[in-house]
Protein backbone atom coordinates (compact mmCIF):
# COMPACT_ATOMS: atom_id res chain seq x y z
CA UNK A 1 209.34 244.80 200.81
CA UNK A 2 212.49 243.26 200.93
CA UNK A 3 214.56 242.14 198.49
CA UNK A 4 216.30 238.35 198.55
CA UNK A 5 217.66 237.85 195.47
CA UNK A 6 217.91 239.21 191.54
CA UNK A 7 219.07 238.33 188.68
CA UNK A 8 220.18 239.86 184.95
CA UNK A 9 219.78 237.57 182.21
CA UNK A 10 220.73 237.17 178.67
CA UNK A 11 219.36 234.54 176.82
CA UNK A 12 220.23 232.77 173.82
CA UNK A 13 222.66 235.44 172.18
CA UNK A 14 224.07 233.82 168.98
CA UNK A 15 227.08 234.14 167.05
CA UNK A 16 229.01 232.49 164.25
CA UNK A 17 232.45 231.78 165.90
CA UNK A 18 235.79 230.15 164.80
CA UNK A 19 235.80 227.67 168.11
CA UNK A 20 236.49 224.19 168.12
CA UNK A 21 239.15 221.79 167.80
CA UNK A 22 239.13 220.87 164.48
CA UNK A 23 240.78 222.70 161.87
CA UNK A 24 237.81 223.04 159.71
CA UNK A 25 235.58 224.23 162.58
CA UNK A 26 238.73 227.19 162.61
CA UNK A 27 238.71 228.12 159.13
CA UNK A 28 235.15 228.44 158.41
CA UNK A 29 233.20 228.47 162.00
CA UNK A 30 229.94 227.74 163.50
CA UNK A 31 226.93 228.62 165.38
CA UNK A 32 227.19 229.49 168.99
CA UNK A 33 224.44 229.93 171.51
CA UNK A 34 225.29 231.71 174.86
CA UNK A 35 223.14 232.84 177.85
CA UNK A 36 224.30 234.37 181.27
CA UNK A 37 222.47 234.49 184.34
CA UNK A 38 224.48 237.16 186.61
CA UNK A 39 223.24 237.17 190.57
CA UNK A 40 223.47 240.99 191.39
CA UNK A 41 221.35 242.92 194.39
CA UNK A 42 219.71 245.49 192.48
CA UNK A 43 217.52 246.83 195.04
CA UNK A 44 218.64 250.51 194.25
CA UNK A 45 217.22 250.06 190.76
CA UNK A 46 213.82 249.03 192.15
CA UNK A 47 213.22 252.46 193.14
CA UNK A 48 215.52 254.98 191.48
CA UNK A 49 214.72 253.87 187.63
CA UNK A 50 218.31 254.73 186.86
CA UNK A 51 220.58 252.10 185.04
CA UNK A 52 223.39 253.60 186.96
CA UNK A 53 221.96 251.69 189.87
CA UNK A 54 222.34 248.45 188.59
CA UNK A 55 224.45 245.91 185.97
CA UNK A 56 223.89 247.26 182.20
CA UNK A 57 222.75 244.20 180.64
CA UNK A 58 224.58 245.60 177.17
CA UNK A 59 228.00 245.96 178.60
CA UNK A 60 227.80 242.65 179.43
CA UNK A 61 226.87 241.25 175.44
CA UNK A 62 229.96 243.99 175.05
CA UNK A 63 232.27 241.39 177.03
CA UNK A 64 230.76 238.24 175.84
CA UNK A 65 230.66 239.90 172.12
CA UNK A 66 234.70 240.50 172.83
CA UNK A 67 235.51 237.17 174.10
CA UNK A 68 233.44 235.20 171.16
CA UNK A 69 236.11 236.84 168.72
CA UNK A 70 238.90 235.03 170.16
CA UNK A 71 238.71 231.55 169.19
CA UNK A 72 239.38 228.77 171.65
CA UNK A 73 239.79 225.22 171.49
CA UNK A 74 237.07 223.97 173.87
CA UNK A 75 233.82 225.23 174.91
CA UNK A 76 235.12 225.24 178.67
CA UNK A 77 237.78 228.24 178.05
CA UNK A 78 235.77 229.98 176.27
CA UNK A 79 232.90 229.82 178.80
CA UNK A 80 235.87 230.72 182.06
CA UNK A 81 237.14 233.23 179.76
CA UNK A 82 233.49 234.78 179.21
CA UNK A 83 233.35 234.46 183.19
CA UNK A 84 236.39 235.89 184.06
CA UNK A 85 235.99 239.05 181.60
CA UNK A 86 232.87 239.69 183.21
CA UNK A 87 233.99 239.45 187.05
CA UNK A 88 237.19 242.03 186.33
CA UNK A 89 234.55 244.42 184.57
CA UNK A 90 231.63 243.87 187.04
CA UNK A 91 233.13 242.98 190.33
CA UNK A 92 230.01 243.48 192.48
CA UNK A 93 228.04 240.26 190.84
CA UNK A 94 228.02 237.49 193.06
CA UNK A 95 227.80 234.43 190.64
CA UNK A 96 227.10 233.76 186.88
CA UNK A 97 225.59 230.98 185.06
CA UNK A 98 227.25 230.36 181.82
CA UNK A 99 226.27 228.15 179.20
CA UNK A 100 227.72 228.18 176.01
CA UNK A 101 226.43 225.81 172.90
CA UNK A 102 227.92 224.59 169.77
CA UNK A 103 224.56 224.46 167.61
CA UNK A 104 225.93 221.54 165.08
CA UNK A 105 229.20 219.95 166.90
CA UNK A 106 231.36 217.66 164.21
CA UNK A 107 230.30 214.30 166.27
CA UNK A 108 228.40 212.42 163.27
CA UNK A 109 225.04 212.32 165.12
CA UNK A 110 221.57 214.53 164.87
CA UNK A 111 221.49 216.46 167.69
CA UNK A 112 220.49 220.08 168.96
CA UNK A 113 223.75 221.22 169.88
CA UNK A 114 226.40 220.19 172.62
CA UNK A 115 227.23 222.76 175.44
CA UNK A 116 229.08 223.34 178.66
CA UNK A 117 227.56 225.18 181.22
CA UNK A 118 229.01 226.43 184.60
CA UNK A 119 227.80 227.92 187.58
CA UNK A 120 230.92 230.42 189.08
CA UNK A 121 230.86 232.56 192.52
CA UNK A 122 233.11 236.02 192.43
CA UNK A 123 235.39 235.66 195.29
CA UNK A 124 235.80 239.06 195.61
CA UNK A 125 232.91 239.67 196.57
CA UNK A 126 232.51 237.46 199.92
């Protein structure tokens, strides 16, 4: 067997956040939504059961967990800032999927939420 491809995932963590633009959205804060798709080779894992052989899935909340409690203007900061915490502390993933929502976003309408996502490759590690 012969491994092409893995992935961690964390889906759907929330948090109430003081991002946005608006004042208001400063002082009090909303609902946030954020799930991460890291692209790691964990083929050591597959046979040693040891989590030192692969990407701790809870360090990684740790970062994002970190990075929620600074507040930013726009959802696309936050989200490279999310990234780029987790490529200095995990340098061996490959590429992340980021999205980050804003659950009820101040635009007047009835939605589910408005996010950003992005899709980012670690340099470092071609």
């Amino acid at each position: 067997m012969k491994l092409s491809s893995s992935y961690i995932s964390l889906n759907r963590l929330r948090f109430h956040a003081r991002h946005g633009v608006l004042p208001q959205e400063r002082a009090t804060g909303g609902e946030f939504i954020v799930s991460v798709r890291a692209k790691y080779l964990f083929d050591k894992a597959l046979e040693s059961d040891n989590v030192d052989d692969t990407i701790n899935y809870a360090e990684i909340f740790e970062i994002i967990n970190k990075e929620m409690l600074t507040p930013s203007c726009l959802l696309e900061h936050l989200a490279g800032r999310i990234g780029r915490s987790i490529f200095n502390r995990m340098p061996m993933i490959e590429s992340l999927d980021i999205t980050v929502e804003k659950t009820n976003p101040p635009m007047g309408a009835d939605s589910d939420g408005a996010a950003v996502e992005l899709h980012l490759i670690n340099d470092k590690t071609f």
